[in-house]
Protein backbone atom coordinates (compact mmCIF):
# COMPACT_ATOMS: atom_id res chain seq x y z
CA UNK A 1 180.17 192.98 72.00
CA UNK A 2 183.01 192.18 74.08
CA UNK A 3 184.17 194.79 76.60
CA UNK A 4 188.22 195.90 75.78
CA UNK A 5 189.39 194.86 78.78
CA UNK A 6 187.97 191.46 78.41
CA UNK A 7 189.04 191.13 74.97
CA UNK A 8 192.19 191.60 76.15
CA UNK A 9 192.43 189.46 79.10
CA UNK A 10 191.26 186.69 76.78
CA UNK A 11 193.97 187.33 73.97
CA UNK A 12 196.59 187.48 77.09
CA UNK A 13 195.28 183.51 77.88
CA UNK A 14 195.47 182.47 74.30
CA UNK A 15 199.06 184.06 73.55
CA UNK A 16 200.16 182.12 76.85
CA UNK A 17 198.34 178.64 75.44
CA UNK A 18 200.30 176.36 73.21
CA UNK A 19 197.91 176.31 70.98
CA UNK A 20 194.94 178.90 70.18
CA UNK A 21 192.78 175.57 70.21
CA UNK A 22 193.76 174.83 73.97
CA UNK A 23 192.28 177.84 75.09
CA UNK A 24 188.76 177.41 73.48
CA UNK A 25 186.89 176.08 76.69
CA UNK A 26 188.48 178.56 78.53
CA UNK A 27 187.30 182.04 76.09
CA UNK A 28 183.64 179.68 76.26
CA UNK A 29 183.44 179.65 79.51
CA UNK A 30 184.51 183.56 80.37
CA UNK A 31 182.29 184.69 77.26
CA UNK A 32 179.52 182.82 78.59
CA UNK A 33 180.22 184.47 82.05
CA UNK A 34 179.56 187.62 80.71
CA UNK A 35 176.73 187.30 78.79
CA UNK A 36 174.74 184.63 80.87
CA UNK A 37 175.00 181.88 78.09
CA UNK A 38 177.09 181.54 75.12
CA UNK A 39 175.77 183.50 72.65
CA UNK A 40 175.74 183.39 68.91
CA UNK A 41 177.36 186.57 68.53
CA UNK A 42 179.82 184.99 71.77
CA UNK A 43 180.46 182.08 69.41
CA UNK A 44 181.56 184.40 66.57
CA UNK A 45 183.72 186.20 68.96
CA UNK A 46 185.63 183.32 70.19
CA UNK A 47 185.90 182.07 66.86
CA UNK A 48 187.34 186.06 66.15
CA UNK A 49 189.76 185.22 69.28
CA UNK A 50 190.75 182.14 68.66
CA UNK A 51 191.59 182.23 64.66
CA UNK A 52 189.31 179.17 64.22
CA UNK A 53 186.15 179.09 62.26
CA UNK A 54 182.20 179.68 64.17
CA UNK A 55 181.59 175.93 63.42
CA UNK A 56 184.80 175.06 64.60
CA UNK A 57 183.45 176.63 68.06
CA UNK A 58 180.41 175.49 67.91
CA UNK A 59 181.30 172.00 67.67
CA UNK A 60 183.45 172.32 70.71
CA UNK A 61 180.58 174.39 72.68
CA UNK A 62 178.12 171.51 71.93
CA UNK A 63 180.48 169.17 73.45
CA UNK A 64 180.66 170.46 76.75
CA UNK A 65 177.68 169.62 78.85
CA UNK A 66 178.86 173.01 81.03
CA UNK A 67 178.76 175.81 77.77
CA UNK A 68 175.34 176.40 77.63
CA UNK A 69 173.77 177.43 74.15
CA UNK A 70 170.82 178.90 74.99
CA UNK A 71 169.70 180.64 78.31
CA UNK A 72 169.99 179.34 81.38
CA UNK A 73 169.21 180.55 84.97
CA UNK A 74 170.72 182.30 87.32
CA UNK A 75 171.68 179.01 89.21
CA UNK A 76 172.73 175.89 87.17
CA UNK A 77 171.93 172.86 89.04
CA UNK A 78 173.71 169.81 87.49
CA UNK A 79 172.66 166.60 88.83
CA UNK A 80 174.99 163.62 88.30
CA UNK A 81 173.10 160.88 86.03
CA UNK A 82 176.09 158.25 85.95
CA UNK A 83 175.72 154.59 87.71
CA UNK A 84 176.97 155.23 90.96
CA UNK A 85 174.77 158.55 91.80
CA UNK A 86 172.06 156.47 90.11
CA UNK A 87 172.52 153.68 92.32
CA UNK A 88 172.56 155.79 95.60
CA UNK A 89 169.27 157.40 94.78
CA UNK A 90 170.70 160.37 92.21
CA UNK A 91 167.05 159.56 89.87
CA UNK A 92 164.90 160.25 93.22
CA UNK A 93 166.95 163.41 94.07
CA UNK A 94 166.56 164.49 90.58
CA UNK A 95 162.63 163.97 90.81
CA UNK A 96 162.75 165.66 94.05
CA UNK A 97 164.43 169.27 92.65
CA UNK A 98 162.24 169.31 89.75
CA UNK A 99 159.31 168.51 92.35
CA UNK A 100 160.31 171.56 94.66
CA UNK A 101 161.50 173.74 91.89
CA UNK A 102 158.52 172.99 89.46
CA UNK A 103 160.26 172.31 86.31
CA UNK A 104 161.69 169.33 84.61
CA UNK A 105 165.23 168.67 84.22
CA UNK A 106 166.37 170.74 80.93
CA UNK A 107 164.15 173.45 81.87
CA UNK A 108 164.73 176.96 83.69
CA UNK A 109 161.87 178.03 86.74
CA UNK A 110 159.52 181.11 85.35
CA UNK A 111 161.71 183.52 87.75
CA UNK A 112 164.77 182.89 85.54
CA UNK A 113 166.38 181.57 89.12
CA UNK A 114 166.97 177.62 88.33
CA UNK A 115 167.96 175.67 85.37
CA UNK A 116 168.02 171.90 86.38
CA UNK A 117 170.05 169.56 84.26
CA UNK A 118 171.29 166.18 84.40
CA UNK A 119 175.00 165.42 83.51
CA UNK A 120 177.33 162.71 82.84
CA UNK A 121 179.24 162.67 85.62
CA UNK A 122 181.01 164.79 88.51
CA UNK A 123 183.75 162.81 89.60
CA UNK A 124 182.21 162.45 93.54
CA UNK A 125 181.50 158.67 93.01
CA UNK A 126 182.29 157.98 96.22
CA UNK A 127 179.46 161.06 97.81
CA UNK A 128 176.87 160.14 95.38
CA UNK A 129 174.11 161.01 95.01
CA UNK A 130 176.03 164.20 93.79
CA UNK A 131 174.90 167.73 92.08
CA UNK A 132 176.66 170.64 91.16
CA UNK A 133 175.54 174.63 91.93
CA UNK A 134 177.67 176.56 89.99
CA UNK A 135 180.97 175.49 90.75
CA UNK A 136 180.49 174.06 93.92
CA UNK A 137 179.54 169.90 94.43
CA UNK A 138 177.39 168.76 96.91
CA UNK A 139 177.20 164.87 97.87
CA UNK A 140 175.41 162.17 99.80
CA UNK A 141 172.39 164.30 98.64
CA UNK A 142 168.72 163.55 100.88
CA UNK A 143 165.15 165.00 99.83
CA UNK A 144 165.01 167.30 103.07
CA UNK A 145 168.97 168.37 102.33
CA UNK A 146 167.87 169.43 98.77
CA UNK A 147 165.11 170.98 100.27
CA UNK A 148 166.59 172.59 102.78
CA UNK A 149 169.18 173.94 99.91
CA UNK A 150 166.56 175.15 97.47
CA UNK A 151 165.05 177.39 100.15
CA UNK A 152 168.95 178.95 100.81
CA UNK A 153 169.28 179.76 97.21
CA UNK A 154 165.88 180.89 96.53
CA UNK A 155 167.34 183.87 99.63
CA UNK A 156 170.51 184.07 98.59
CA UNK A 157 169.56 185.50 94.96
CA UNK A 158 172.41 184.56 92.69
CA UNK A 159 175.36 184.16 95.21
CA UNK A 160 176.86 181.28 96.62
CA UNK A 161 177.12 179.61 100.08
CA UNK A 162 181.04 180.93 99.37
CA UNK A 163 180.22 183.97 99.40
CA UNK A 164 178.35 184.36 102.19
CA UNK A 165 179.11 184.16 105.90
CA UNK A 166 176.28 182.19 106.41
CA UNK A 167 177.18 178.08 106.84
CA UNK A 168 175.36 176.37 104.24
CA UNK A 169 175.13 172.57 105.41
């Protein structure tokens, strides 16, 4: 169940939205925030929220590579799959994480720390190979940088290099 003051907050965005419909990735994404995933019962909720139907969410959660329907870990790596990370190595690099973290892309380490998954695309053409922890991009990715970077998270537990005042390279 949604906490009150969340609730709220999230009826606050969807009054201020033109439409209730405009605000559906946003109630996804902070419903998924606070359960981990989004949930079934987070799926009913938003539909609750948002005066549209369970299916009508659903459809628009299974759209969105980034609303995950079923658990993840703790840290979401997205690696970029599109042509131009592909052609600067992005396959390799992918190999590589799900080498050092001992999974394959789509699935989440035993500790519940990593979920690796491929996406579409994150817009850093230009940096590729490119991945994505939580909501921060990292390009021009190399096997020792990635290695280097799954070491920091493994210590850093579920916090970002932003949040630390330790330089992450």
């Amino acid at each position: 169940m949604i906490p009150e003051l969340l609730k709220q907050e999230l009826a606050s965005r969807i009054a201020h939205a033109v439409t209730p419909r405009e605000a559906a990735v946003d109630v996804m994404k902070e419903l998924q925030l606070h359960y981990g995933w989004l949930t079934d019962e987070a799926v009913v909720e938003a539909a609750g929220l948002l005066g549209l139907s369970p299916l009508q969410v659903e459809e628009l959660a299974t759209f969105y590579e980034m609303i995950y329907r079923q658990p993840v870990g703790k840290q979401v790596i997205h690696v970029c799959d599109s042509i131009s990370c592909w052609a600067m190595g992005g396959e390799t690099m992918m190999a590589h994480l799900a080498g050092l973290l001992g999974i394959k892309p789509g699935e989440t380490t035993a500790d519940g720390q990593f979920t690796l998954l491929p996406c579409a695309c994150l817009g850093n053409c230009g940096d590729g190979p490119t991945m994505m922890i939580g909501e921060k991009i990292y390009g021009k990715l190399t096997a020792p940088l990635l290695t280097e970077m799954v070491g920091w998270f493994r210590g850093a537990a579920i916090e970002t290099p932003d949040s630390h005042s330790r330089s992450m390279p």
